[in-house]
Protein backbone atom coordinates (compact mmCIF):
# COMPACT_ATOMS: atom_id res chain seq x y z
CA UNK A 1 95.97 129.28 93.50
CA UNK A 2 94.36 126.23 94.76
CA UNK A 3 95.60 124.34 98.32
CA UNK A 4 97.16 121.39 96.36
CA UNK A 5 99.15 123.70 94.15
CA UNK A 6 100.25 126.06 96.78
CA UNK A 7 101.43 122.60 98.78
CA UNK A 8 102.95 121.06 95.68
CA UNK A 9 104.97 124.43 95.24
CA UNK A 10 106.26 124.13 98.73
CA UNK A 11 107.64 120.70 97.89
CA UNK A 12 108.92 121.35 94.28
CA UNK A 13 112.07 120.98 93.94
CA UNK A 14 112.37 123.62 90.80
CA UNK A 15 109.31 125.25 90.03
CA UNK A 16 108.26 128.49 92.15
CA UNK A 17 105.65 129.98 90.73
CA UNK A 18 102.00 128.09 88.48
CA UNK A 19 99.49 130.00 87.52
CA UNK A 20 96.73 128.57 86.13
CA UNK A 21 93.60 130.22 85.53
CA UNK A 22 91.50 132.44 82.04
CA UNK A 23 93.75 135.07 81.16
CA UNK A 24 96.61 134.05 83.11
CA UNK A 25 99.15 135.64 80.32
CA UNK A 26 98.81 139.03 82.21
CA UNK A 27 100.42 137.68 85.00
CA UNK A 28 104.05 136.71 83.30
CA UNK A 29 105.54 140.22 83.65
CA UNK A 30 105.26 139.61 87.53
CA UNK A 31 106.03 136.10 87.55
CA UNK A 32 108.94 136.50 85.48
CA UNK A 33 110.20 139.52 87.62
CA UNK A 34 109.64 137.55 91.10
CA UNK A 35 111.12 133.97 89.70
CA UNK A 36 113.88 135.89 87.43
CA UNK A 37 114.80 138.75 89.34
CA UNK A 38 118.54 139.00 87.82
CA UNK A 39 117.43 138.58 84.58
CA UNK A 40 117.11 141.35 81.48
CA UNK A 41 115.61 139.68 78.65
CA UNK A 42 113.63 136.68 77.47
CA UNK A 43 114.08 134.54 74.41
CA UNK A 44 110.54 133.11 73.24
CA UNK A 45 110.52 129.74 72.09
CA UNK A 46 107.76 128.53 69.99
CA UNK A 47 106.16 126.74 66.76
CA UNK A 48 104.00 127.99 64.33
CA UNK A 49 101.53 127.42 66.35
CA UNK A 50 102.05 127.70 69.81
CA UNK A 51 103.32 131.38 68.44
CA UNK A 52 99.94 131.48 66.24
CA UNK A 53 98.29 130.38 70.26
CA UNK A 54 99.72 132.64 72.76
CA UNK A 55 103.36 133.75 71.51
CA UNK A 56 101.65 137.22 70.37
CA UNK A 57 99.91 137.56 73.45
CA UNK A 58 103.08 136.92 75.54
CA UNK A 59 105.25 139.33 73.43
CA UNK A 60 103.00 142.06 73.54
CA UNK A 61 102.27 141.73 77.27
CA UNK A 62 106.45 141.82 77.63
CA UNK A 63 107.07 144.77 75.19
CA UNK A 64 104.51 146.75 76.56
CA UNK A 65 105.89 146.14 80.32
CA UNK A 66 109.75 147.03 78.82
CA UNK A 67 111.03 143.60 79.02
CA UNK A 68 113.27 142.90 75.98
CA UNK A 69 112.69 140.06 74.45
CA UNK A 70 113.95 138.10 71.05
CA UNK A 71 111.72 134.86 70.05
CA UNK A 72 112.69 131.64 67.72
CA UNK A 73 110.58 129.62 65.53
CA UNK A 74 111.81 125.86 65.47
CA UNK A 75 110.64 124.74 62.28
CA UNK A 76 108.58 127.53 60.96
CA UNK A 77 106.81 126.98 57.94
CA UNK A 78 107.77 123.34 58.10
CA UNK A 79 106.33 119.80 58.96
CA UNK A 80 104.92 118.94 62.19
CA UNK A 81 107.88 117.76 64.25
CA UNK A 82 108.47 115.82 67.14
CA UNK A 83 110.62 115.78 70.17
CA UNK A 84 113.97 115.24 68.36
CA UNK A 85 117.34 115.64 70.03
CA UNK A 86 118.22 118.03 66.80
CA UNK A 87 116.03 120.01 67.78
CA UNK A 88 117.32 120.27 71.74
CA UNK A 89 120.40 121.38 69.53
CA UNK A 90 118.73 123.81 67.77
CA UNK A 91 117.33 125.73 70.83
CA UNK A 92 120.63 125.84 72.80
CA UNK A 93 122.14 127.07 69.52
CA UNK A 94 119.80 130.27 69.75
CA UNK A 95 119.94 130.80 73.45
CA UNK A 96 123.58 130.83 73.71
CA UNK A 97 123.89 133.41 70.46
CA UNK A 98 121.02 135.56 73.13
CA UNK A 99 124.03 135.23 76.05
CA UNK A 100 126.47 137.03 74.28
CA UNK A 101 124.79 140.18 75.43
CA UNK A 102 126.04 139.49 78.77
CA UNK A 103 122.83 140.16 80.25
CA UNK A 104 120.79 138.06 82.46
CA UNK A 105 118.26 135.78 79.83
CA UNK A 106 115.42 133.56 80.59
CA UNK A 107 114.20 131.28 78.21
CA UNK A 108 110.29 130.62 77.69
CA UNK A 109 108.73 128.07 76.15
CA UNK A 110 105.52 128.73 74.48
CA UNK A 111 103.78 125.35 73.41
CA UNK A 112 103.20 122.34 74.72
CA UNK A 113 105.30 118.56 75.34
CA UNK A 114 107.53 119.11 72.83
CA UNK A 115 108.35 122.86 72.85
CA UNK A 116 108.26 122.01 76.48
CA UNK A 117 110.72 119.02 76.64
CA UNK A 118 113.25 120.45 73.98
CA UNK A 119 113.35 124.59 75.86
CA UNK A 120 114.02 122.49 78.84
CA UNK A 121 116.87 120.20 77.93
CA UNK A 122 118.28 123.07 76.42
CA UNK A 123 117.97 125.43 79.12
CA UNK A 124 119.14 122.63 81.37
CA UNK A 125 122.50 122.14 79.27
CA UNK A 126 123.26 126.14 79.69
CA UNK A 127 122.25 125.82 83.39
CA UNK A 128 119.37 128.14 82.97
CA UNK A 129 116.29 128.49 84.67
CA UNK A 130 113.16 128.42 82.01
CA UNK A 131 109.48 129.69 81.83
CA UNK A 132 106.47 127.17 80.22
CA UNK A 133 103.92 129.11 79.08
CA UNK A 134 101.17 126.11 78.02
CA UNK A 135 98.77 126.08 75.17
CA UNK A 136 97.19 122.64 75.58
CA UNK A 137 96.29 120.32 78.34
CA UNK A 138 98.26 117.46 76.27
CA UNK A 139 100.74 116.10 78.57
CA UNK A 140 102.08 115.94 82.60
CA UNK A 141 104.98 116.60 81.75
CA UNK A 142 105.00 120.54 82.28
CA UNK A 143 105.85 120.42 85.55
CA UNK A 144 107.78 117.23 85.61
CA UNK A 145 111.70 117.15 85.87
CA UNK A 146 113.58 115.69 82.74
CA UNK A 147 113.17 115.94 79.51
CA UNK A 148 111.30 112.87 76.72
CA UNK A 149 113.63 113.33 73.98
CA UNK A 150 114.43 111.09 70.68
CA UNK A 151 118.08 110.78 71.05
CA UNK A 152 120.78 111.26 67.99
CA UNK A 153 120.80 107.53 67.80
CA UNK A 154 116.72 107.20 67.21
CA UNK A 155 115.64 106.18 70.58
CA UNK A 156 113.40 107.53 72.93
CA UNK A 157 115.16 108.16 76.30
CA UNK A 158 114.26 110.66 79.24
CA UNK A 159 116.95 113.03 79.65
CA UNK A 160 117.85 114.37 83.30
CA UNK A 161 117.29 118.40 83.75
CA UNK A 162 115.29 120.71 86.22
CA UNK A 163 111.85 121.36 85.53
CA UNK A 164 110.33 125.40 85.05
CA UNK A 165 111.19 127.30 87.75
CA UNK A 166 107.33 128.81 86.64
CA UNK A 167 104.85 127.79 84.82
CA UNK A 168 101.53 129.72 83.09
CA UNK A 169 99.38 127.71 82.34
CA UNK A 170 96.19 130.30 80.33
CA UNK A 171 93.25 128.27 80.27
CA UNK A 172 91.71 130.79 77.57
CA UNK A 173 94.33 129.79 74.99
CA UNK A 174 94.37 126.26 76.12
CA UNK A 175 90.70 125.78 76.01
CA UNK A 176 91.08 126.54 72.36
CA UNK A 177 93.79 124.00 71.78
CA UNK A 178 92.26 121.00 69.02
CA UNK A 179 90.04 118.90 70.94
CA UNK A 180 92.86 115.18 70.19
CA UNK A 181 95.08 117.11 72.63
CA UNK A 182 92.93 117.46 75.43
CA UNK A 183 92.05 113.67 74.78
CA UNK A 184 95.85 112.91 74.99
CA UNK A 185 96.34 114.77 78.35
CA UNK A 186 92.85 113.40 79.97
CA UNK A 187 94.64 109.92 78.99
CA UNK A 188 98.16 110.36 80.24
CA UNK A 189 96.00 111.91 83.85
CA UNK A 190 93.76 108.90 83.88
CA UNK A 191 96.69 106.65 83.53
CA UNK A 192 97.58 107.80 87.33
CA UNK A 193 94.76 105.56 88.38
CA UNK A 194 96.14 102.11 87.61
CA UNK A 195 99.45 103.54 87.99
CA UNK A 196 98.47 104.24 91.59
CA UNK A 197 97.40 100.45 92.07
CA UNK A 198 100.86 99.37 90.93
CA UNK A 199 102.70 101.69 93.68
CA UNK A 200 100.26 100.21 96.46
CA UNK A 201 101.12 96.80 95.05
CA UNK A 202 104.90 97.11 95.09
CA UNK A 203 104.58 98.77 98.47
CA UNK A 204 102.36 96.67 100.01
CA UNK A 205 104.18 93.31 99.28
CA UNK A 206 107.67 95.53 100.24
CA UNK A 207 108.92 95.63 96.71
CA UNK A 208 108.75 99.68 95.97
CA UNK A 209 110.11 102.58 97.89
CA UNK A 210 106.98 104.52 99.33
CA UNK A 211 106.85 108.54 99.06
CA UNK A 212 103.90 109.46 101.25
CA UNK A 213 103.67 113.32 100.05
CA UNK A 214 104.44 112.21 96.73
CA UNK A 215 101.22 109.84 96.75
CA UNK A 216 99.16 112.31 98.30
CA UNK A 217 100.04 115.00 95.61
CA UNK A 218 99.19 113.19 92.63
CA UNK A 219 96.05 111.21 94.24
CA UNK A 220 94.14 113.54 96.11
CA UNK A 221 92.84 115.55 93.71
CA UNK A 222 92.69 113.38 91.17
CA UNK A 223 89.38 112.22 91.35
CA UNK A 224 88.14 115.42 91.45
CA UNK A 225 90.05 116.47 87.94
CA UNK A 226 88.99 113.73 86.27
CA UNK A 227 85.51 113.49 87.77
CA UNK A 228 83.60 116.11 84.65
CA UNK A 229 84.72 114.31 81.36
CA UNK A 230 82.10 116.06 79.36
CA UNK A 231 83.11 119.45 81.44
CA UNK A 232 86.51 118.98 80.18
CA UNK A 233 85.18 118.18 76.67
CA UNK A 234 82.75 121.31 76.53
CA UNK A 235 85.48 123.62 78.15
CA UNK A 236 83.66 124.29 81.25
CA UNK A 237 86.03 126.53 82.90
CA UNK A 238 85.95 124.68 86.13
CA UNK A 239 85.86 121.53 85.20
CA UNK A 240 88.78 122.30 82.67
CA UNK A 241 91.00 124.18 85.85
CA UNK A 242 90.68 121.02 87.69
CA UNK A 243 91.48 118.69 84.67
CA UNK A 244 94.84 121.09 84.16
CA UNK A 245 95.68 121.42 87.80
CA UNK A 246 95.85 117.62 88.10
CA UNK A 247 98.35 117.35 85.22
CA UNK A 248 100.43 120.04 86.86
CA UNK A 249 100.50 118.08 90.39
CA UNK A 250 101.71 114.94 88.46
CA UNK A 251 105.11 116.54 87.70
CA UNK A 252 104.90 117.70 90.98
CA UNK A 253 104.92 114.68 92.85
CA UNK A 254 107.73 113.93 90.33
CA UNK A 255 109.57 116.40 91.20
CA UNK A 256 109.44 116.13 95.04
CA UNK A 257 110.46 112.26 94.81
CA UNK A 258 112.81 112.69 91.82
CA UNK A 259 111.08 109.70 90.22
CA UNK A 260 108.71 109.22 87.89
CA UNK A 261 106.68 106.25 89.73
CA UNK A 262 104.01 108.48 91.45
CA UNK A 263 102.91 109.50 87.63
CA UNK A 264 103.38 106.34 86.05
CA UNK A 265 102.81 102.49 85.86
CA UNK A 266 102.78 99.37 83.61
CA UNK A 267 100.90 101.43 81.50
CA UNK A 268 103.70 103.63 80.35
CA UNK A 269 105.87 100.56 79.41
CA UNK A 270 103.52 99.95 76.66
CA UNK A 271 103.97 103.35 75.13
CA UNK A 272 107.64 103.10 75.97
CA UNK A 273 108.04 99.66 73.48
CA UNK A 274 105.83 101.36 70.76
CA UNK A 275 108.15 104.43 71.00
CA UNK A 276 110.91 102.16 70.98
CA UNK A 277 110.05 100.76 68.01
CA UNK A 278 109.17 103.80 66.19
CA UNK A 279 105.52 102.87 65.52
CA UNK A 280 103.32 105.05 63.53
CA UNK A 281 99.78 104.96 62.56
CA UNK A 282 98.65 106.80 58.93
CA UNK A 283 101.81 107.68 58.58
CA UNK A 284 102.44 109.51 62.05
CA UNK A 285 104.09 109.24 65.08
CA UNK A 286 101.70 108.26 67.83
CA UNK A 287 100.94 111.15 70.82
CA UNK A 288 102.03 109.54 74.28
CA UNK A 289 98.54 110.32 75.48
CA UNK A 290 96.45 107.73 73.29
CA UNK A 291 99.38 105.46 73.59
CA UNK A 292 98.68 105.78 77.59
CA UNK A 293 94.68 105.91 77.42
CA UNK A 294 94.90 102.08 75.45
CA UNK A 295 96.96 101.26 77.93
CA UNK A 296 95.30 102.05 80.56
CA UNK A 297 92.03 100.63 79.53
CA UNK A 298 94.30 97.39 79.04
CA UNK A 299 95.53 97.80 82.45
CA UNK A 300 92.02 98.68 83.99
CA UNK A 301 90.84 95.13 82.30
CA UNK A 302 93.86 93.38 83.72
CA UNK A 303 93.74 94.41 87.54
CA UNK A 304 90.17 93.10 87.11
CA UNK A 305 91.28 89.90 85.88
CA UNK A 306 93.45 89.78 89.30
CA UNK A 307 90.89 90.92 91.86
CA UNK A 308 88.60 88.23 90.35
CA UNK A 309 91.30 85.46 91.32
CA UNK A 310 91.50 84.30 95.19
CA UNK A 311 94.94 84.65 96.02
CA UNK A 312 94.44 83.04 99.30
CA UNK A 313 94.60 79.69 97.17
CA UNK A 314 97.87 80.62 95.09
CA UNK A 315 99.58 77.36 94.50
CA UNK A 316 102.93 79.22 95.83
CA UNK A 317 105.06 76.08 95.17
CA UNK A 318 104.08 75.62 91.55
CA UNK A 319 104.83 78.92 90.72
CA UNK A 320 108.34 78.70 92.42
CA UNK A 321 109.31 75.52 90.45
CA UNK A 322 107.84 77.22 87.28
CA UNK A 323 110.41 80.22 88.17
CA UNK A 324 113.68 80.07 86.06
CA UNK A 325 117.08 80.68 86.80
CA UNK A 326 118.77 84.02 86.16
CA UNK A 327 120.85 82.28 83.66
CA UNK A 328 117.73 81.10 81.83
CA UNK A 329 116.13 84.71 82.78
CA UNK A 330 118.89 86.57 81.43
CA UNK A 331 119.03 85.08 77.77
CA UNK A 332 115.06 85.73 77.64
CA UNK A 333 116.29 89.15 78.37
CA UNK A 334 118.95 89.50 75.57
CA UNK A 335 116.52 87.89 73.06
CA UNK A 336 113.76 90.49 73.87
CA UNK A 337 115.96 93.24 73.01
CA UNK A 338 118.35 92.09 70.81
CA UNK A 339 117.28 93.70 67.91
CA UNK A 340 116.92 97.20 69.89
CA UNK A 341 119.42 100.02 70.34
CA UNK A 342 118.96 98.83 73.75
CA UNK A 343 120.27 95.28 74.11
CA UNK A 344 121.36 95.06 77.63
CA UNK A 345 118.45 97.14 79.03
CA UNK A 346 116.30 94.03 80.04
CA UNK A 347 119.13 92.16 81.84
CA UNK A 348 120.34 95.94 83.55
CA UNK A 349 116.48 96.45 85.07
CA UNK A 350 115.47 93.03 85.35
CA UNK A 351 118.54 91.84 87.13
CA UNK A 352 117.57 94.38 90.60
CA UNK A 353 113.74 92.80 90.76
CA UNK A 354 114.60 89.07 90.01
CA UNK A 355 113.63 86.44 92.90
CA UNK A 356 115.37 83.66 93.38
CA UNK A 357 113.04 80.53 94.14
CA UNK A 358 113.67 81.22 97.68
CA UNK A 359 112.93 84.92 97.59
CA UNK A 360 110.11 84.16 95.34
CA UNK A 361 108.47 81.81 97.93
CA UNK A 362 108.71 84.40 100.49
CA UNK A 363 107.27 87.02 98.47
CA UNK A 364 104.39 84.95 97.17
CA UNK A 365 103.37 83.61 100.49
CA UNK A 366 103.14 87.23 102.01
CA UNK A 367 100.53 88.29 98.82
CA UNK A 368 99.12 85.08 99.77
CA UNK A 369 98.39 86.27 103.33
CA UNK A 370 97.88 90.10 102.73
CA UNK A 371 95.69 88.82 99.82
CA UNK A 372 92.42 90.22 101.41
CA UNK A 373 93.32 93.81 102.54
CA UNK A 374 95.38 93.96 99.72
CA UNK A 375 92.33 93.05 97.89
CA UNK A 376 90.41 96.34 99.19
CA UNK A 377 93.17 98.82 98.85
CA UNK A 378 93.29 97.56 95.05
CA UNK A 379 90.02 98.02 94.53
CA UNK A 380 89.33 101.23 96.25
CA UNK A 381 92.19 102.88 94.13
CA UNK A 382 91.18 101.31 90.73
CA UNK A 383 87.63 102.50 88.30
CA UNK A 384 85.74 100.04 86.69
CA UNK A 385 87.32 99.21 83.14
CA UNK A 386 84.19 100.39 81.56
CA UNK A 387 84.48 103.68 83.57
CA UNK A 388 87.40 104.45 81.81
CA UNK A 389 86.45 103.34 78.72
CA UNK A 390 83.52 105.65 78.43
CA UNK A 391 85.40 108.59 80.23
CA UNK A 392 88.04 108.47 76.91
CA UNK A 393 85.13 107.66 74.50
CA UNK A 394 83.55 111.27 76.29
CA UNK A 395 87.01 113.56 75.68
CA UNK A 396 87.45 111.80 71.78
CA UNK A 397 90.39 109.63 73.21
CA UNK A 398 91.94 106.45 72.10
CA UNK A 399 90.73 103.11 73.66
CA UNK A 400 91.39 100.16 71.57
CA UNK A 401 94.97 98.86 70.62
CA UNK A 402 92.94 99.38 66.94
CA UNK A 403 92.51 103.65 67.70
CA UNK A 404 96.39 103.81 67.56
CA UNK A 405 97.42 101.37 64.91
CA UNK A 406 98.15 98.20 66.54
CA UNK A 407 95.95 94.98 67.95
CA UNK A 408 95.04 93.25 70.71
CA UNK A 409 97.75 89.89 69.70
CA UNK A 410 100.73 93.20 69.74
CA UNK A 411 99.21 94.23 73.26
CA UNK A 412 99.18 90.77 74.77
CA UNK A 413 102.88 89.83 73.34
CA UNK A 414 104.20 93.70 74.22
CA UNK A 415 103.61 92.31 78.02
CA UNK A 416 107.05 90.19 77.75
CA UNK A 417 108.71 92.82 76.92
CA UNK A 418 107.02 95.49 79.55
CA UNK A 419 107.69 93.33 82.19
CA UNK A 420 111.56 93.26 81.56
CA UNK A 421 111.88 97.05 80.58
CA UNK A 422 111.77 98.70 83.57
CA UNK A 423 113.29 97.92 87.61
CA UNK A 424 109.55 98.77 88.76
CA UNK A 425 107.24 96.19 90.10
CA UNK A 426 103.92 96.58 88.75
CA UNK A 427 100.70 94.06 88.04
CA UNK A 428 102.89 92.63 85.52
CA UNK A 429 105.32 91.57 87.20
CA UNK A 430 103.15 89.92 89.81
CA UNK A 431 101.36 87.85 87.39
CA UNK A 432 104.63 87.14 85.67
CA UNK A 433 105.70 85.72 89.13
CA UNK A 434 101.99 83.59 89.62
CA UNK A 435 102.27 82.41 86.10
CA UNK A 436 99.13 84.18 85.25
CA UNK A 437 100.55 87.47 83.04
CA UNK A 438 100.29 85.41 79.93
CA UNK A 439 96.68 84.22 79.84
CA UNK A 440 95.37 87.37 81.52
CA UNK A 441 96.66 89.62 78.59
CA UNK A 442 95.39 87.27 76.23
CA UNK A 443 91.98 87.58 77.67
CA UNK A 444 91.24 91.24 77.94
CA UNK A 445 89.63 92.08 74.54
């Protein structure tokens, strides 16, 4: 177990035990009897194939240590699914028939995000402590409390329930995972880089709560996991360890400051209105991962478009009598969403982060002063855009608002909307404050 794990682990808030390393299966009859010690039997929860992946593996390694065990196939021998809240049903349905035994059970999930997310808002609803046993580096979200589920009504909405209490993560089955699913989790990790600007943004002009630990899980090793793109292509088992560790200490740092902000940015918000409204492309739903990598090429593009404007010579005053009023602020708001199953969500998270003109002068003239060390801390955070560009063109990820079924006119107009979906200052809302978010976005491609 690396340093930053073993640290993370100390500050988790739910998950004892992560093991990630080749063969790391063998380990789950200890793990489970350490993290589980009052349980009896395990319920396997899988897909086609995540069971095809490593569900053998882990039954075998169970049966032949004398840990009972029954498994459930959501879906077998139908469609590729997605993270629906039937599903969530589905799974509590067939733990709760496994309780009637009256002996101590532990779910484990066997897959990836959405096995993952639906074993752990069901296990959460029974108030039981679950096992992830990952087959693909596809997501952060292993580690991560909460739960990205489609809800009865058709909307995408995190649900709030404990993350693992362990995790395996076997990078000899996940190695073998297809190669898009890598690309999707090398996306969502290289997303933490311009979502790591907008915290030091927020922070620095006193706009975001600051979580020190938090900032130093998710960062410090993130260069370093992200730093082999063609490593993590090939499978080089190094490079790859690295690449998965840093996903893992994302839903760490999530879980230590029971928030989602030291994993995500303005970037997200983008994949947040596409799942919102229910985008596909060739007939399927998009993965969050090339959702986040165009985004975050977007975003890369964007913070360049700031650092190359002197803030020192902000007009303050013409942006403050360009401000509205909340009254005029607040029917922008019900327009945007109107036609959502969310209508009063951009007046409920708008409404916390609005200025008035006064507060807006204030806030302007301090970027206006801290412009220049503000400057530097920006830039040492951020990559080039055309870093990350050719680090997702290395792993086969998305890039272009094309590579996921929309265009560049969607991206620009989807900033409106990103900038009143969420009560978390980011670049956006900066620029939507210096009059500048517009023509930026319409400038990046």
């Amino acid at each position: 177990m690396s340093n930053l794990i073993e640290q993370a682990l100390r500050n988790a808030t739910d998950t004892r035990a992560c093991v990630i390393e080749d063969g790391a299966i063998k380990n789950i009859v200890q793990i489970f009897r350490e993290c589980f010690p009052n349980a009896a039997r395990a319920i396997l929860i899988a897909d086609p194939r995540t069971w095809n992946a490593a569900g053998e593996m882990v039954a075998q390694v169970l049966e032949a240590n004398g840990i009972g065990f029954s498994k459930h196939i959501v879906e077998e021998g139908g469609k590729i699914f997605h993270a629906e809240y039937c599903y969530v049903e589905e799974v509590r349905s067939a733990i709760k028939d496994t309780l009637s035994t009256n002996e101590g059970i532990v779910p484990i999930a066997i897959g990836s995000g959405v096995i993952n997310d639906v074993t752990k808002l069901a296990s959460g609803d029974l108030h039981l402590p679950y096992m992830v046993v990952a087959t693909a580096a596809s997501v952060d979200g292993y580690s991560s409390f909460g739960a990205s589920i489609t809800s009865p009504e058709g909307a995408k909405q995190t649900y709030s329930c404990p993350a693992p209490r362990a995790i395996i993560a076997d990078l000899t089955v996940i190695k073998n995972a297809p190669r898009e699913m890598t690309a999707w989790g090398y996306g969502d990790l290289l997303s933490k880089i311009p979502a790591g600007a907008d915290w030091i943004l927020a922070s620095e002009l006193g706009v975001g709560e600051w979580h020190d630990r938090a900032w130093h899980t998710v960062q410090d090793g993130l260069a370093e996991a992200l730093g082999n793109p063609e490593g993590v292509r090939d499978g080089d088992s190094k490079a790859f360890g690295k690449f998965v560790e840093g996903l893992m200490l994302g839903g760490f740092a999530m879980q230590d400051m029971q928030s989602s902000r030291p994993a995500s940015g303005a970037e997200h918000m983008f994949s947040h209105i596409l799942d919102m409204n229910h985008h596909t492309y060739k007939g399927e739903l998009v993965s969050h991962g090339a959702q986040v990598g165009v985004a975050t090429y977007f975003m890369s593009k964007f913070y360049e478009k700031i650092l190359s404007f002197d803030y020192t010579k902000l007009d303050v005053e013409a942006c403050v009598k360009a401000w509205p009023e909340w009254e005029e602020e607040e029917k922008l708001c019900r327009d945007i969403f109107k036609s959502t199953l969310f209508p009063e969500l951009g007046v409920e998270q708008t409404k916390p982060k609005f200025h008035t003109k006064e507060a807006l002068r204030e806030h302007l003239t301090l970027a206006k002063n801290i412009w220049p060390e503000l400057k530097e801390k920006l830039k040492k955070q951020l990559l080039p855009s055309e870093e990350i560009k050719r680090r997702l063109e290395i792993v086969g990820g998305a890039v272009f608002p094309e590579d996921i079924g929309t265009t560049a006119r969607e991206m620009a107009d989807n900033t409106m909307t990103a900038v009143h979906m969420r009560n978390r200052y980011n670049a956006l809302d900066f620029t939507y404050r210096t009059q500048q978010m517009k023509a930026f976005a319409q400038s990046i491609y």
